[in-house]
Each structure stands twice: as structure tokens, then as C-alpha cells.
Protein backbone atom coordinates (compact mmCIF):
# COMPACT_ATOMS: atom_id res chain seq x y z
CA UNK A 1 -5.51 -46.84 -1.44
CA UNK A 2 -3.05 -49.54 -2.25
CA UNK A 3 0.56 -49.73 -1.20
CA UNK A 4 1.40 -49.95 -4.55
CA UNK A 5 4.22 -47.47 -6.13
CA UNK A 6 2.81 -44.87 -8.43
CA UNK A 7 2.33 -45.13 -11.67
CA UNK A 8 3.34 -43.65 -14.28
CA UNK A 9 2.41 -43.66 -18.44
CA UNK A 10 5.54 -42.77 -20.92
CA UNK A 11 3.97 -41.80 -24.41
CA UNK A 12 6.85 -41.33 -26.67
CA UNK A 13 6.53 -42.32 -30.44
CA UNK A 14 10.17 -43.04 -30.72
CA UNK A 15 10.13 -46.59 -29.13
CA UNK A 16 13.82 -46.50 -28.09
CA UNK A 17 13.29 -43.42 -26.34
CA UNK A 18 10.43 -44.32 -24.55
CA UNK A 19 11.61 -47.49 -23.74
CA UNK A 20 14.78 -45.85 -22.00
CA UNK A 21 12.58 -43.58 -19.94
CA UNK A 22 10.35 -46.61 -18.58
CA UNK A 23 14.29 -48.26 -17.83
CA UNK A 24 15.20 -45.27 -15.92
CA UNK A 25 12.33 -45.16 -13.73
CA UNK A 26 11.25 -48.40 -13.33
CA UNK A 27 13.04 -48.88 -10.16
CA UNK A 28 10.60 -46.40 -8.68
CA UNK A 29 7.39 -46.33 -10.11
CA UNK A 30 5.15 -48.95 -11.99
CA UNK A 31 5.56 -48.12 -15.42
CA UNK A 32 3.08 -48.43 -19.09
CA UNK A 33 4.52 -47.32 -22.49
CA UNK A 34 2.42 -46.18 -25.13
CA UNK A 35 4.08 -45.84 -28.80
CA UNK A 36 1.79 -43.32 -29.75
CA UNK A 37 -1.52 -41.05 -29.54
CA UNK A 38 -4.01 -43.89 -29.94
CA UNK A 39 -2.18 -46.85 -27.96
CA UNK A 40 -2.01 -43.93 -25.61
CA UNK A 41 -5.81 -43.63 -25.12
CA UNK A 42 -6.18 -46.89 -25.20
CA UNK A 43 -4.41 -47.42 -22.11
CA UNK A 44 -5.86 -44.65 -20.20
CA UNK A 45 -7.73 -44.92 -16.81
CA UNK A 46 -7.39 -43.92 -13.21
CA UNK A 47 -5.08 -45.76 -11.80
CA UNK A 48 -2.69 -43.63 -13.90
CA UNK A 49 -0.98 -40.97 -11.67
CA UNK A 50 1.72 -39.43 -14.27
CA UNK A 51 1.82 -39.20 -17.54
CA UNK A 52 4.97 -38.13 -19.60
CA UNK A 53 3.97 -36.90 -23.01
CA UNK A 54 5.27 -36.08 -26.41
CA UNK A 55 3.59 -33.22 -28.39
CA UNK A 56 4.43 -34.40 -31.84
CA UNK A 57 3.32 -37.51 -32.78
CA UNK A 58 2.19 -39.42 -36.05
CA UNK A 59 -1.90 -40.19 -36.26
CA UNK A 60 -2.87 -38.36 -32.65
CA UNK A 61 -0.64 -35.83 -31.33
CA UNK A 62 -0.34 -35.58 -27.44
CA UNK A 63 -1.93 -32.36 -27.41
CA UNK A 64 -5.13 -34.74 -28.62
CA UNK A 65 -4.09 -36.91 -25.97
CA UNK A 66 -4.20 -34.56 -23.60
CA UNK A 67 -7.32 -33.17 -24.15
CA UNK A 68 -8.98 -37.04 -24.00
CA UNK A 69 -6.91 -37.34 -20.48
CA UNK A 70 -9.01 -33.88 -19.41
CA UNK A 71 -12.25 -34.45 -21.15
CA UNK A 72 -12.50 -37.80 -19.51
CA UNK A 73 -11.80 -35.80 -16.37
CA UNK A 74 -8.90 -38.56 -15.54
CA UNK A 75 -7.20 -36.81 -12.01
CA UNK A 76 -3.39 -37.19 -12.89
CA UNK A 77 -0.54 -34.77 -13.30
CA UNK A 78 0.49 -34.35 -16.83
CA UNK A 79 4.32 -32.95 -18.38
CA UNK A 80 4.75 -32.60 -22.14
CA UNK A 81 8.21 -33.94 -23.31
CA UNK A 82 9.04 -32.71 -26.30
CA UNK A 83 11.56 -30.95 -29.22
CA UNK A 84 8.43 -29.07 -29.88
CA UNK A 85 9.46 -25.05 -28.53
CA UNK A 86 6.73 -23.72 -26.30
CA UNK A 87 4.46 -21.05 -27.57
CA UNK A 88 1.91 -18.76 -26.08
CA UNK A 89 -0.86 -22.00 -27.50
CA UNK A 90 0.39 -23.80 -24.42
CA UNK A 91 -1.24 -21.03 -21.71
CA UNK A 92 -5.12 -22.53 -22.67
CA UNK A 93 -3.79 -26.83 -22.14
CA UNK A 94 -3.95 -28.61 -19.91
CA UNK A 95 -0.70 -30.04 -18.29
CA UNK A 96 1.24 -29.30 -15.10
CA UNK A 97 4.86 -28.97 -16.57
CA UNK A 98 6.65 -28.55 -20.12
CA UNK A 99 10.11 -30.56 -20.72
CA UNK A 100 11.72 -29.32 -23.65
CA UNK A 101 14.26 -32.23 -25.10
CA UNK A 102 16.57 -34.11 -24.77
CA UNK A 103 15.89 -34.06 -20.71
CA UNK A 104 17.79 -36.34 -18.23
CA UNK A 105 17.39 -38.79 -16.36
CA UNK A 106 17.75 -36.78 -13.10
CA UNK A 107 15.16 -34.05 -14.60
CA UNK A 108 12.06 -36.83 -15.24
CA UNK A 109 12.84 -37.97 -11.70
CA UNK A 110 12.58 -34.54 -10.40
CA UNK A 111 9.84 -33.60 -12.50
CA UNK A 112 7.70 -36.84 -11.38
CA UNK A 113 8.76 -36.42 -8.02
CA UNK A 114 7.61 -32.90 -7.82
CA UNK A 115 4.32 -33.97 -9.86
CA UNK A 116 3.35 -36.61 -7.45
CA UNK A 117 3.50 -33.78 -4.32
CA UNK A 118 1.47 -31.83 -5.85
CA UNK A 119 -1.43 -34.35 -5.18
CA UNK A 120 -1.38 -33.33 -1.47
CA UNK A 121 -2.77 -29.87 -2.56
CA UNK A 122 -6.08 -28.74 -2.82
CA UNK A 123 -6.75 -27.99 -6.41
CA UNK A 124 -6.86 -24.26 -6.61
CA UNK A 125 -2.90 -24.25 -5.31
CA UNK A 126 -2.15 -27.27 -8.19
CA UNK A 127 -4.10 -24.38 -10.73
CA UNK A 128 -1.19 -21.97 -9.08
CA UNK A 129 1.74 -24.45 -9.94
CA UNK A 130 0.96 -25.14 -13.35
CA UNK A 131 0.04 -21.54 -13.98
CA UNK A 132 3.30 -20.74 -12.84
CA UNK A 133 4.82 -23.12 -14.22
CA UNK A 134 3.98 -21.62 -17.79
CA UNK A 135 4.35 -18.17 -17.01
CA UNK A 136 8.21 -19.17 -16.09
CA UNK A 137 8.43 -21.28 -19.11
CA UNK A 138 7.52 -18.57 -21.61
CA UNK A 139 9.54 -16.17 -19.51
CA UNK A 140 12.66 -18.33 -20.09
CA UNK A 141 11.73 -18.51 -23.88
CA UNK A 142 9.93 -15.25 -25.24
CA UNK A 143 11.53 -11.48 -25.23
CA UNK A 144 10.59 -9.04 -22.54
CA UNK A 145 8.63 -6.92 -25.79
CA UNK A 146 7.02 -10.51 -26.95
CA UNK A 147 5.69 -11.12 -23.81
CA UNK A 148 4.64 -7.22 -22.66
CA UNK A 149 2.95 -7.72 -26.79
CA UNK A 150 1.19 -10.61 -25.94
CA UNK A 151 -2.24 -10.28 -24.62
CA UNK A 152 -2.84 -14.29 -23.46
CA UNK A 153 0.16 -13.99 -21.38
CA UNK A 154 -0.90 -10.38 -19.46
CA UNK A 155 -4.33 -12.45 -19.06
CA UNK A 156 -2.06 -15.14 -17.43
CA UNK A 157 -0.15 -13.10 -15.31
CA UNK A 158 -3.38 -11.38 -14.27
CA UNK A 159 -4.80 -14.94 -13.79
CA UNK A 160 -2.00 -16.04 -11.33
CA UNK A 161 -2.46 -12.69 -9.60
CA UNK A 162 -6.19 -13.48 -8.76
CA UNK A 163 -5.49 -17.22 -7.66
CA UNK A 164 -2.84 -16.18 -5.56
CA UNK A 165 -5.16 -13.72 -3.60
CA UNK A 166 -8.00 -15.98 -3.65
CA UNK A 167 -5.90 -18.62 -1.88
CA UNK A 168 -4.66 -16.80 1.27
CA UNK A 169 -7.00 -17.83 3.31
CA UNK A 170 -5.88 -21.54 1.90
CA UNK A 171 -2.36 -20.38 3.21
CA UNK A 172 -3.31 -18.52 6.55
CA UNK A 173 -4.86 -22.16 7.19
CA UNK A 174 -1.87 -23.89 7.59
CA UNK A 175 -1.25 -24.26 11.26
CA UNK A 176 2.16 -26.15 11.32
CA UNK A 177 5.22 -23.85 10.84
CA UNK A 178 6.63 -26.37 8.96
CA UNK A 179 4.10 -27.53 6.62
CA UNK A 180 3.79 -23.88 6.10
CA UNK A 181 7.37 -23.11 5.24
CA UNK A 182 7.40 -26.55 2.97
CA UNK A 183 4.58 -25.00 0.43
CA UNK A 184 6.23 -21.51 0.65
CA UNK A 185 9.72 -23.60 -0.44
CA UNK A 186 8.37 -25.88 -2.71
CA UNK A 187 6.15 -23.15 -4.38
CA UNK A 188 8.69 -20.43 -4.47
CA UNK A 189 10.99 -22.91 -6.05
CA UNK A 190 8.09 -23.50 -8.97
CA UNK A 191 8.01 -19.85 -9.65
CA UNK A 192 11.09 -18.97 -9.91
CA UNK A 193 12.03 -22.07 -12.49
CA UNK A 194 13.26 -20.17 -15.36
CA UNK A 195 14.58 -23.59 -17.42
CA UNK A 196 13.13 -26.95 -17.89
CA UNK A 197 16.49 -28.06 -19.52
């Protein structure tokens, strides 16, 4: 483990935009651009910790990308950043959050911030966050009839369900009243995100 800050891999095909997100968080975080799918798994390894992707993309599209990240089983939190509107095809990938554009500066701090925590969880609770994460996300997007229609998200919901029960003995664990409280806040405040504007 090295001292040194996290870091984090902007893949944006619009090179002004990319370049402004590696400006805004470069006072925090080590910081690679990639100006598209392929330069993007090109650069890819372990040291990465973040990565902030676009979904549509010329040549490779970052749900290709993401797919190499997983594939190559490469441990780092991943948020799509993109115009592209969620649809019930994002339940089966791969990635922690979904940042529909433009997004601030403010929300990628947030959202990298909040990524990077989730490292100190066992893996079944990050499963839980990103889970949740999505159901939210389609919640704040689809209608009540779309979403009571769609079998992929009942599946979902059921899926959350399950993890939740499986992991309280994972909760019961925590000894400290206040590492205790701290997940129940910092989950609670996951699942009941209804905007990722």
C-alpha cells in the first residue's frame, strides 16, 4: 500500500470534456485520460481505483470497456457518465453508479468520494450498493406501470431482497455503535438516491 492519492481514469471521447474533469479533480486524486474505448484499454491495470466512463463512444463503446475492466477481473469502482438515458439493459453491467449529463463538479467529487468508501466493504455489501444504486436510478426514470411491467427489474428488486437478508449476519457483526450507524447512514443514503443529476 503506497501513500499515494487514488487514482482515478476519465474516459470521455470529447477531449475538452474530459480534460476539464481530470482539471477538476486533479487536486485530489492522480489522474489518466483516455480519449476513447481503445486508448481506454490500453491504459488499464490495477493500480486504477476509479474509473469515470462514457457509454457512447466512436470505435469501442464504454459498455465494451466495461466489460474488458470485469473480464480482466480489474478490482475498481466503476460510474458511467453519460447523455445516454438509462434503460432496464443497465440491471445485467457491471458498474457501481450511473451519472446522467452534464454532471458537476461537486457531483464527480461526491460520486468518487463515495466510490472510494465503498472499498472498505466486504463485497457482498458493494453487490448491495450498486444494486441499489440501479434500482433507484430506474425508479427516478421509468413509470410506476413500466417498472411493475418489467420482469428484469422485479428480478432486481427480488435480488436486493435476498442480499440484504443474506448479509445480516455481516451487519449484526459490527461491534462499534458507530461504525454501525456509519454503514446504516451511508447505505440508507444510497437507497434512497432518487437523482444522479
Amino acid at each position: 500500500m503506497t501513500d499515494e492519492p487514488p487514482l482515478v481514469l476519465v474516459v470521455e471521447d470529447e477531449p475538452d470534456l474530459a480534460d476539464l474533469y481530470a482539471t477538476w479533480l486533479r487536486a485530489d486524486y492522480r489522474v489518466r485520460t483516455a480519449y476513447g474505448g481503445e486508448e481506454a484499454v490500453e491504459q488499464l491495470d490495477d493500480e486504477i481505483d476509479v474509473i469515470l466512463l462514457d457509454r457512447r463512444m466512436p470505435g469501442l463503446s464504454g459498455d465494451e470497456v466495461l466489460e474488458e475492466v470485469r473480464d480482466r477481473g480489474i478490482d475498481c469502482r466503476v460510474s458511467m457518465v453519460t447523455a445516454v438515458e438509462p434503460d432496464f439493459d443497465i440491471i445485467e453491467m457491471g458498474f457501481d453508479t450511473y451519472l446522467v449529463k452534464p454532471v458537476t463538479r461537486e457531483t464527480l467529487e461526491e460520486t468518487i468520494e463515495d466510490l472510494l468508501s465503498r472499498n472498505s466493504y466486504e463485497e457482498g455489501v458493494q453487490e448491495l450498493f450498486s444494486l441499489s444504486s440501479k434500482k433507484a436510478l430506474l425508479e427516478s426514470e421509468k413509470s410506476q406501470s413500466a417498472l411493475a411491467d418489467n420482469e428484469e427489474y422485479q428480478e432486481l428488486t427480488e435480488q436486493i431482497t435476498e442480499l440484504r437478508d443474506q448479509l445480516d449476519d455481516t451487519l449484526d457483526a459490527f461491534t462499534d455503535h458507530e461504525d454501525y450507524a456509519g454503514f446504516y447512514q451511508e447505505f440508507d443514503e444510497a437507497d434512497d438516491e432518487v437523482s444522479f443529476e
